[in-house]
PDB file of N, CA and C in Angstrom:
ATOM      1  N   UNK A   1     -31.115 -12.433 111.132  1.00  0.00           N
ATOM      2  CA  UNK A   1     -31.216 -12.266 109.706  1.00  0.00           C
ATOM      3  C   UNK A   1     -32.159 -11.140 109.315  1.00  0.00           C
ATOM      4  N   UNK A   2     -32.285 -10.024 110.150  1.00  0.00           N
ATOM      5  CA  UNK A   2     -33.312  -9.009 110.006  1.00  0.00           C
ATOM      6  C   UNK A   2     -32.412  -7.898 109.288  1.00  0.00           C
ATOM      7  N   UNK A   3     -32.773  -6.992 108.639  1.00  0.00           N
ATOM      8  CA  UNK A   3     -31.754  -6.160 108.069  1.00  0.00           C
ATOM      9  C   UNK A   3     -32.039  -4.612 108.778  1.00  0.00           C
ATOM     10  N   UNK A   4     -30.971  -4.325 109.521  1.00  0.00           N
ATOM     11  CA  UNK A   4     -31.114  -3.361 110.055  1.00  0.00           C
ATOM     12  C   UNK A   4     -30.101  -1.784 110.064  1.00  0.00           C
ATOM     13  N   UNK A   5     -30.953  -0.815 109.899  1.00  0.00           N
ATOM     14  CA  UNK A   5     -29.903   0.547 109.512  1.00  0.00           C
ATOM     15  C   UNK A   5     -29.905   1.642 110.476  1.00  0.00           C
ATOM     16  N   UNK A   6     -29.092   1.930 110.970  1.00  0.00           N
ATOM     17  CA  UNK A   6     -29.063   3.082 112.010  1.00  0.00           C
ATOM     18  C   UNK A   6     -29.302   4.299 111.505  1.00  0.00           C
ATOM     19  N   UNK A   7     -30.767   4.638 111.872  1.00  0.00           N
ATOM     20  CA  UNK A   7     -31.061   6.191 110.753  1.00  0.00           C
ATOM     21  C   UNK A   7     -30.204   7.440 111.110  1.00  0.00           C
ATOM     22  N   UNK A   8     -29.991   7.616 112.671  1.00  0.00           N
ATOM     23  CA  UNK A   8     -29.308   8.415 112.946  1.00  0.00           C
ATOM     24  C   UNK A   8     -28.431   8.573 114.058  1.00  0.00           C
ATOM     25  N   UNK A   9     -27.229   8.895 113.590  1.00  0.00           N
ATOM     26  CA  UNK A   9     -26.719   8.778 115.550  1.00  0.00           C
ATOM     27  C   UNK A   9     -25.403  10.052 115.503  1.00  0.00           C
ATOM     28  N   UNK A  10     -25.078  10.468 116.288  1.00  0.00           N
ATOM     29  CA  UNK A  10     -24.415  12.021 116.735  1.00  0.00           C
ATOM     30  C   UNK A  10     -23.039  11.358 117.226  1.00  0.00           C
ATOM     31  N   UNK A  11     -21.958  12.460 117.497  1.00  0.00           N
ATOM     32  CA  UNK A  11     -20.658  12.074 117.661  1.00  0.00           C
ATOM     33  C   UNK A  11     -20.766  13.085 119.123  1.00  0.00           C
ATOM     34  N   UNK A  12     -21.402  14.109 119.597  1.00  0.00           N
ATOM     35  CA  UNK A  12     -21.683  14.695 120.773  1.00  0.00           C
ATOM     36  C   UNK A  12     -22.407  14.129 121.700  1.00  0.00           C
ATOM     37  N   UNK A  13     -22.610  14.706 122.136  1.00  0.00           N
ATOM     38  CA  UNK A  13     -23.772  14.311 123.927  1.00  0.00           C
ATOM     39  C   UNK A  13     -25.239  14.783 123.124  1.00  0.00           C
ATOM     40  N   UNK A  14     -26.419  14.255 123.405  1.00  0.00           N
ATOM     41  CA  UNK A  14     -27.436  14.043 123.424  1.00  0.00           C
ATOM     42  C   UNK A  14     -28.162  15.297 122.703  1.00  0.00           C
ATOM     43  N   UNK A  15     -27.698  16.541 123.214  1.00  0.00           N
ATOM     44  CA  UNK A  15     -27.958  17.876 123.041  1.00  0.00           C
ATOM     45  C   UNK A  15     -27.712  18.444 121.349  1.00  0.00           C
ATOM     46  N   UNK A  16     -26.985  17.877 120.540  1.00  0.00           N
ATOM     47  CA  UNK A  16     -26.277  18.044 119.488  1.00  0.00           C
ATOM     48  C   UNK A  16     -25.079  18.750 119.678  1.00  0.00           C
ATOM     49  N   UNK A  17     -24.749  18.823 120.724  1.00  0.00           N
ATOM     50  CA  UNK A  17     -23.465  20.119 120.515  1.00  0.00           C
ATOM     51  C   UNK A  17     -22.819  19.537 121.697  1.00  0.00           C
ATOM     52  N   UNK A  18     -21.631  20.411 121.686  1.00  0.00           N
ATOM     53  CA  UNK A  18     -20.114  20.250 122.564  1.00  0.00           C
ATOM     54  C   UNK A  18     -18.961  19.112 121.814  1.00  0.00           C
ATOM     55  N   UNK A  19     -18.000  19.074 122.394  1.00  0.00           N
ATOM     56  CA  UNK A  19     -17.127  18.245 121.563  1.00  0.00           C
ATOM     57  C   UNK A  19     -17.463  17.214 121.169  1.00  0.00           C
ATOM     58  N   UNK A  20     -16.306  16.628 119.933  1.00  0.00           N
ATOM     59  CA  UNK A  20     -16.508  15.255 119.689  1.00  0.00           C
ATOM     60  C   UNK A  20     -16.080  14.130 121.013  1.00  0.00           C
ATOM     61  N   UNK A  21     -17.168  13.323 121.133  1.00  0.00           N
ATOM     62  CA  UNK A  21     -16.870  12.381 121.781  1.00  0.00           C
ATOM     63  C   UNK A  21     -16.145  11.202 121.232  1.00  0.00           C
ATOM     64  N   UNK A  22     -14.896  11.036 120.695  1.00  0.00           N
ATOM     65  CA  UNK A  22     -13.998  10.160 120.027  1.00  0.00           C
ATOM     66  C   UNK A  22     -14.135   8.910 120.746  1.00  0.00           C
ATOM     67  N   UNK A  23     -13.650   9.113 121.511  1.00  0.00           N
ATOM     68  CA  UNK A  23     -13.861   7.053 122.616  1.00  0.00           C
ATOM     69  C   UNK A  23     -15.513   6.681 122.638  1.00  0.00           C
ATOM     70  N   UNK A  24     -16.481   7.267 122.693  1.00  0.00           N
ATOM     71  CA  UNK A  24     -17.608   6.704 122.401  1.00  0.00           C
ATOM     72  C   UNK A  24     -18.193   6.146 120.858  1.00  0.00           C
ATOM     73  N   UNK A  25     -17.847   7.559 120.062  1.00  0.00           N
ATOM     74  CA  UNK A  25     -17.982   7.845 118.664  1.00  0.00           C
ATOM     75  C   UNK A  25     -17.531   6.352 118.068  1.00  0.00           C
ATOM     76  N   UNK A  26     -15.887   6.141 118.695  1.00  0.00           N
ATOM     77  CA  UNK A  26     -15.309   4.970 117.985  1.00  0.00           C
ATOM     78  C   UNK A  26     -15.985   3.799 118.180  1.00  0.00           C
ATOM     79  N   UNK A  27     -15.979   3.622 119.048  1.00  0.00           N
ATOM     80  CA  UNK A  27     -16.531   2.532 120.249  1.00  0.00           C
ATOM     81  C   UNK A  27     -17.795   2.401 119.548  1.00  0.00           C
ATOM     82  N   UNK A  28     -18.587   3.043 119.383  1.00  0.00           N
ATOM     83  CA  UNK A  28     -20.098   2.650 118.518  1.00  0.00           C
ATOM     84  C   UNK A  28     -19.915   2.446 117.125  1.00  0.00           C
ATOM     85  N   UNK A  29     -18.909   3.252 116.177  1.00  0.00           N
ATOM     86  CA  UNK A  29     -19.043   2.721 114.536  1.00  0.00           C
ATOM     87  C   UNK A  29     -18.105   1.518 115.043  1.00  0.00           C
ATOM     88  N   UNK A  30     -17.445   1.130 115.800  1.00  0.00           N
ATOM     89  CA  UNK A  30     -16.503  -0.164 115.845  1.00  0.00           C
ATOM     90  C   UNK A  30     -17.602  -1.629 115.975  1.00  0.00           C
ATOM     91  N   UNK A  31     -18.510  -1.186 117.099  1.00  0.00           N
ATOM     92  CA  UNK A  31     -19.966  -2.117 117.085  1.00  0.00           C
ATOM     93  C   UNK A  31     -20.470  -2.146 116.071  1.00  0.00           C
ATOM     94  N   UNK A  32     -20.684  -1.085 114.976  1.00  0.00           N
ATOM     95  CA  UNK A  32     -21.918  -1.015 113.727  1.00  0.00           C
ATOM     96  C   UNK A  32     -20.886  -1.977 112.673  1.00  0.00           C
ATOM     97  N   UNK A  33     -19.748  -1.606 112.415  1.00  0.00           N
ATOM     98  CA  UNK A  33     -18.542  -2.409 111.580  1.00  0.00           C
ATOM     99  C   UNK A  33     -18.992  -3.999 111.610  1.00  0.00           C
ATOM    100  N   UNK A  34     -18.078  -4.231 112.707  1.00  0.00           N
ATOM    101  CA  UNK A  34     -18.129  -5.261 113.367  1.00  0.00           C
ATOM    102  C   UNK A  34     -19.533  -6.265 113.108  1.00  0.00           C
ATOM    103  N   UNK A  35     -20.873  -5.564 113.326  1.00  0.00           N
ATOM    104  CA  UNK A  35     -21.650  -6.351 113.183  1.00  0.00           C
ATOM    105  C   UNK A  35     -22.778  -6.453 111.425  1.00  0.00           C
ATOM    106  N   UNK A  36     -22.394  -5.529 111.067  1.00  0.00           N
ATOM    107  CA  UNK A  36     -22.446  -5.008 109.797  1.00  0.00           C
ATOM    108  C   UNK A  36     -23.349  -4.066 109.340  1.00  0.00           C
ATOM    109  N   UNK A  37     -23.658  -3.158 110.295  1.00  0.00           N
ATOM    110  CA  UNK A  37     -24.855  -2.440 110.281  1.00  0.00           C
ATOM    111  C   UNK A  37     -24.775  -1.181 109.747  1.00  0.00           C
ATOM    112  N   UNK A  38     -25.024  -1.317 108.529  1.00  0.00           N
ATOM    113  CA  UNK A  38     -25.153   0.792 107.807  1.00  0.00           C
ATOM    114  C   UNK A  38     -25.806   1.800 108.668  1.00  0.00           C
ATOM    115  N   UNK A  39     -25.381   2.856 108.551  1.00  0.00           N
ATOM    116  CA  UNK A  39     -25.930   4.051 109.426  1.00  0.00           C
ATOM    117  C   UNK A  39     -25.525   5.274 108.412  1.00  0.00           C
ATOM    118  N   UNK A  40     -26.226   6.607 109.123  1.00  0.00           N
ATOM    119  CA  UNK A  40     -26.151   7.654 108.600  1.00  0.00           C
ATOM    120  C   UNK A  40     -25.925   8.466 109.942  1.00  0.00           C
ATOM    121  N   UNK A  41     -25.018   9.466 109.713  1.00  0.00           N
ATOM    122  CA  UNK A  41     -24.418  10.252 110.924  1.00  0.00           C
ATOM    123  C   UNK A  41     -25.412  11.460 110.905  1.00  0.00           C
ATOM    124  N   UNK A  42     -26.005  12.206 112.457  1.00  0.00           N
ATOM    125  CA  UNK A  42     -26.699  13.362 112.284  1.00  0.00           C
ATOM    126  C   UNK A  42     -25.827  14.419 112.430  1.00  0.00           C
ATOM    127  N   UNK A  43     -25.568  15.405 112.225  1.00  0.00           N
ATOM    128  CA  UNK A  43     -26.170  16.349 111.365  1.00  0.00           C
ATOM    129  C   UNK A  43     -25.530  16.374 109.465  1.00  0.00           C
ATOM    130  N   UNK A  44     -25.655  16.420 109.057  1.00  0.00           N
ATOM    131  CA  UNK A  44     -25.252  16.675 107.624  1.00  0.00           C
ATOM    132  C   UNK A  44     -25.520  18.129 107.130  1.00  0.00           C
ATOM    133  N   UNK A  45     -25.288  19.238 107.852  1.00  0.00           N
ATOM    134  CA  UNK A  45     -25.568  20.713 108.094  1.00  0.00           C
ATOM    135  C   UNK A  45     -24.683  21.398 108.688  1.00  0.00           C
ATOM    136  N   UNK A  46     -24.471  23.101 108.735  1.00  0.00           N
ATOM    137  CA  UNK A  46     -24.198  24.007 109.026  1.00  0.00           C
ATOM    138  C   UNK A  46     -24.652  24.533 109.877  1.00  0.00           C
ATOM    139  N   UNK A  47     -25.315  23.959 110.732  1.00  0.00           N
ATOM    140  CA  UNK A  47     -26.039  24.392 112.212  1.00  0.00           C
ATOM    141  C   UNK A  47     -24.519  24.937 113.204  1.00  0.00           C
ATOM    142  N   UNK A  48     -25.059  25.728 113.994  1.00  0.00           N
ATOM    143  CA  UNK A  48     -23.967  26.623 114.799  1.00  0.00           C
ATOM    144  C   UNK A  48     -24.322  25.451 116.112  1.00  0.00           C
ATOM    145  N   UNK A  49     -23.781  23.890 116.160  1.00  0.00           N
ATOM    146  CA  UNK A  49     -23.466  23.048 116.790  1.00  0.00           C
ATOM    147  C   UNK A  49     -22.043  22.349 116.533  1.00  0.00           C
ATOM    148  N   UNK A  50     -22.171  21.177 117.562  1.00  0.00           N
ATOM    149  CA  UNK A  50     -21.013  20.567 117.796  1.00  0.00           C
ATOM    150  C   UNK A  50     -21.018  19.587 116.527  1.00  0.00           C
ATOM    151  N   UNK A  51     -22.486  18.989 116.725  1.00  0.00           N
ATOM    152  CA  UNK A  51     -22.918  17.720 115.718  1.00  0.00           C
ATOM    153  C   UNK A  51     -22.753  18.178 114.453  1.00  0.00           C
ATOM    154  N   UNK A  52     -22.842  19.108 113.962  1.00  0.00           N
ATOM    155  CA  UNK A  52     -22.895  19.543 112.517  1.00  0.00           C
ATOM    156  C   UNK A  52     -21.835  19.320 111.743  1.00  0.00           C
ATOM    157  N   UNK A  53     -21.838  18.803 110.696  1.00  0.00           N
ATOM    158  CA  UNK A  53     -20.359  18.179 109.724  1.00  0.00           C
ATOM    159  C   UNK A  53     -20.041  19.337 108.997  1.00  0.00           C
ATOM    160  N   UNK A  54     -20.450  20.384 108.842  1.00  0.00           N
ATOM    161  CA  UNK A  54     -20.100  21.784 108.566  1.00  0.00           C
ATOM    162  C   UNK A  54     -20.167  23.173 109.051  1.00  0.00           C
ATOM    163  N   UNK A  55     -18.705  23.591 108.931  1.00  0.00           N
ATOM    164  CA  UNK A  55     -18.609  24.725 109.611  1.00  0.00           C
ATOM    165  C   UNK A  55     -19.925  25.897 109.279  1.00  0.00           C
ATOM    166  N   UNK A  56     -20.187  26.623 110.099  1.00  0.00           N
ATOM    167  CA  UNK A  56     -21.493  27.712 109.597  1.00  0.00           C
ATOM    168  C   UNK A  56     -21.368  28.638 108.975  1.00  0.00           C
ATOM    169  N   UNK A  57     -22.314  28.287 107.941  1.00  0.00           N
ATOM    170  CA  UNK A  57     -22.195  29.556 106.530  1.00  0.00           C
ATOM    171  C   UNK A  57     -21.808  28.730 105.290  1.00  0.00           C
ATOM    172  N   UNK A  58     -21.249  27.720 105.403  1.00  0.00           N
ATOM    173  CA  UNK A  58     -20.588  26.089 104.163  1.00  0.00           C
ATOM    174  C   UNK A  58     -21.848  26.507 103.349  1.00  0.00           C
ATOM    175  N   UNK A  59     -23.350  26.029 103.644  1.00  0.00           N
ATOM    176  CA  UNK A  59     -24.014  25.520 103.063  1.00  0.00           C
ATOM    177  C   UNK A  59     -24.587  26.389 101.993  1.00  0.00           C
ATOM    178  N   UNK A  60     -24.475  28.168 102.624  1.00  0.00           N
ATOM    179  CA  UNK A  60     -24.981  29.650 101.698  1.00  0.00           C
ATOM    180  C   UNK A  60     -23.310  29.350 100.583  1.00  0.00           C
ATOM    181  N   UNK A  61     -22.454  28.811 100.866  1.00  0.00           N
ATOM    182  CA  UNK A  61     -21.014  29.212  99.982  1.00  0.00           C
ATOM    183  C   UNK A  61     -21.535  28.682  99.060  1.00  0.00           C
ATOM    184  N   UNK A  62     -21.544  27.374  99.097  1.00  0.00           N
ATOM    185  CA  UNK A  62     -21.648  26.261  97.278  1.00  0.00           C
ATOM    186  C   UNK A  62     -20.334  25.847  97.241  1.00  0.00           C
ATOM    187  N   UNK A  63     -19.257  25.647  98.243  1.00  0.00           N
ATOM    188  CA  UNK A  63     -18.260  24.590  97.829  1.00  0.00           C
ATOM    189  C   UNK A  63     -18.188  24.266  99.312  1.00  0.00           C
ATOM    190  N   UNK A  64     -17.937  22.397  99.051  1.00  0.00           N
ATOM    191  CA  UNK A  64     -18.176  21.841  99.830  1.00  0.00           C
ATOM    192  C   UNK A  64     -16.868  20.787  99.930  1.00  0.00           C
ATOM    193  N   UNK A  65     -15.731  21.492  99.306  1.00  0.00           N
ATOM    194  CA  UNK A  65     -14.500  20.123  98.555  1.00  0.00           C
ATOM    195  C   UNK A  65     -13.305  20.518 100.215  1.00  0.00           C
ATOM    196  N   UNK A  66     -12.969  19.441  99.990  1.00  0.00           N
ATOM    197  CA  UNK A  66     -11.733  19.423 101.551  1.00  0.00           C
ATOM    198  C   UNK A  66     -12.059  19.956 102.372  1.00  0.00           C
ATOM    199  N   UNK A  67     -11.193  19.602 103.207  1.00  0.00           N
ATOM    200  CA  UNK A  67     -11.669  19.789 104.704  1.00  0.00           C
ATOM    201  C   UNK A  67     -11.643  20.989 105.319  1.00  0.00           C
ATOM    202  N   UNK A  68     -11.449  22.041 105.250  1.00  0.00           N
ATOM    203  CA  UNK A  68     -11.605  23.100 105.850  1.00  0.00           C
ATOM    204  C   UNK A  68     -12.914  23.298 106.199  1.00  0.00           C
ATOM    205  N   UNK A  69     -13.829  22.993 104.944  1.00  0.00           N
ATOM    206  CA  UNK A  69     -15.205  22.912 106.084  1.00  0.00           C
ATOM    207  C   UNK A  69     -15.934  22.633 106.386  1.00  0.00           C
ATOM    208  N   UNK A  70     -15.507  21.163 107.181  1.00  0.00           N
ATOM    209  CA  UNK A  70     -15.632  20.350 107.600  1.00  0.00           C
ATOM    210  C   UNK A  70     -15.579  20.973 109.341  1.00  0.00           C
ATOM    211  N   UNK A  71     -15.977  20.402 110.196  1.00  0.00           N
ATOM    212  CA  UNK A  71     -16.162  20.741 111.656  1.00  0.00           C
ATOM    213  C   UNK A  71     -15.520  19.610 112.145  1.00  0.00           C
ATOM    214  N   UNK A  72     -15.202  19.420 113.505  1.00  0.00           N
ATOM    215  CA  UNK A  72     -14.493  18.298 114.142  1.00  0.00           C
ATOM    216  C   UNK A  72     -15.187  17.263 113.525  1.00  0.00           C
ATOM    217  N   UNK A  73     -16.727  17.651 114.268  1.00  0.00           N
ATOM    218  CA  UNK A  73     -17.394  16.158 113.651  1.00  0.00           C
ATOM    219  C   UNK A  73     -17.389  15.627 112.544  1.00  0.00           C
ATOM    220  N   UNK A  74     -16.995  17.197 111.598  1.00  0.00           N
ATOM    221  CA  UNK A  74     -17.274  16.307 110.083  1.00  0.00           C
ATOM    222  C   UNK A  74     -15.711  15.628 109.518  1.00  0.00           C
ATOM    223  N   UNK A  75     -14.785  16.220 110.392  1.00  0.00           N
ATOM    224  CA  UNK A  75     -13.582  15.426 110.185  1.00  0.00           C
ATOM    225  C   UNK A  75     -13.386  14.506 110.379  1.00  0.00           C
ATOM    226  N   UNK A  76     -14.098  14.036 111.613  1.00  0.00           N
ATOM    227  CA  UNK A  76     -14.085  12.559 112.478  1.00  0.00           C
ATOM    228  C   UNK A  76     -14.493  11.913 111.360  1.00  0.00           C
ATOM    229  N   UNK A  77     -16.010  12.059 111.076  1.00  0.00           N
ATOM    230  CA  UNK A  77     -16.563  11.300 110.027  1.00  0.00           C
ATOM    231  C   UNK A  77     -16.133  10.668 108.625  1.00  0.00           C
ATOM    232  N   UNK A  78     -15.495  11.861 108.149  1.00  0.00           N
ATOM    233  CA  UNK A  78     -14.789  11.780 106.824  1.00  0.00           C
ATOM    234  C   UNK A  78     -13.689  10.934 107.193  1.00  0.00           C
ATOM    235  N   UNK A  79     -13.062  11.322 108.246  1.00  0.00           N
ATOM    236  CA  UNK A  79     -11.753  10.315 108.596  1.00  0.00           C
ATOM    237  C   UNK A  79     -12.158   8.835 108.341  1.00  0.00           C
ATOM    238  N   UNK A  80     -13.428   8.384 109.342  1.00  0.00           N
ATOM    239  CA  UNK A  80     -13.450   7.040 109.691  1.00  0.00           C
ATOM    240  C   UNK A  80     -14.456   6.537 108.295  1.00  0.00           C
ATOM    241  N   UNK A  81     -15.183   7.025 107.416  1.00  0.00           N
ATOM    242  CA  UNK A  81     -15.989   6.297 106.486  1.00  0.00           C
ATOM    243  C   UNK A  81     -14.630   6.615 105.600  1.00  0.00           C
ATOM    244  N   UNK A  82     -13.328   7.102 105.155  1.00  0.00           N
ATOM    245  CA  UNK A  82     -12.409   6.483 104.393  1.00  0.00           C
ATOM    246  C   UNK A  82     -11.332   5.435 105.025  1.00  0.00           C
ATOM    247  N   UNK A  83     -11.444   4.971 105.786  1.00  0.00           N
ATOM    248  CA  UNK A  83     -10.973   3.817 106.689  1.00  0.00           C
ATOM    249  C   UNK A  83     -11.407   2.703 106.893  1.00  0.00           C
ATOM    250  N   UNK A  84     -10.442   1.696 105.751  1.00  0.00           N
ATOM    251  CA  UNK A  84     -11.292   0.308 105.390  1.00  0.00           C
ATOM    252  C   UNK A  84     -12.124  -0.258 107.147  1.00  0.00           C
ATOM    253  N   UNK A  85     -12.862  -0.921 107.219  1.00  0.00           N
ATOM    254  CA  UNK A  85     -13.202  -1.616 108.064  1.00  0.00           C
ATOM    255  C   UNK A  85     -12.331  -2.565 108.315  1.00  0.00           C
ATOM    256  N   UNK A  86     -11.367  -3.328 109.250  1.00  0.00           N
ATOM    257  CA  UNK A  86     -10.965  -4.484 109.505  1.00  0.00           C
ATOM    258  C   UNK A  86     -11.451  -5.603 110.150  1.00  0.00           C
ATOM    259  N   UNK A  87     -12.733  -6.169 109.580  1.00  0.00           N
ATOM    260  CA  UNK A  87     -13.264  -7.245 110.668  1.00  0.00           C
ATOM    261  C   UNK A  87     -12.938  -8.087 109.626  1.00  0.00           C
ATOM    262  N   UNK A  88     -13.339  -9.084 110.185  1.00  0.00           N
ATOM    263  CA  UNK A  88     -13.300 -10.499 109.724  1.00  0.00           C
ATOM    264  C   UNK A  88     -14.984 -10.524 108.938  1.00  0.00           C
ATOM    265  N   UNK A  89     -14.721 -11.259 107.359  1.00  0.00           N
ATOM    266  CA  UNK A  89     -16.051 -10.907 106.513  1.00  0.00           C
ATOM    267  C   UNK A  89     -17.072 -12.180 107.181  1.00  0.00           C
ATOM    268  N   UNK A  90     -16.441 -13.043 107.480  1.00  0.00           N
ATOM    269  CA  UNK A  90     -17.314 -14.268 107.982  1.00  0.00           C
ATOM    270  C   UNK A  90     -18.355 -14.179 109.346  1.00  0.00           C
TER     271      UNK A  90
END
């Protein structure tokens, strides 16, 4: 009954960068779902990484609407936080 929030966690390897790791990526928001635990994904930036939810240079533009620039990771992301959760509420 403790309330707990995942401040930060990456869709890459440790480093911030290289591909999305999808079978892990899933595999961990499927645990956070499942058990009901809010989180916030790292990076929320234009860093010239893997982790970064925007392509580099997004953040100097000032539009930030559809996905073009968006980065793998930030597609992954956007994909799965508009994707009801299916657990059981009980």
């Amino acid at each position: 009954r403790l309330p707990l929030f995942v401040t930060e966690f990456g869709t890459v390897t440790y480093t911030g960068d290289g591909a999305v790791d999808t079978a892990s990526s899933t595999a961990w928001l499927d645990l956070l779902d499942r058990l009901k635990i809010s989180y916030a994904n790292w990076t929320y930036s234009d860093a010239s990484e893997g982790s970064a939810a925007f392509r580099p240079g997004t953040c100097a533009g000032g539009s930030y609407a559809g996905t073009a620039v968006l980065t793998d990771s930030g597609n992954f992301m956007r994909n799965r936080i508009r994707t009801p959760d299916n657990f059981p509420t009980s």
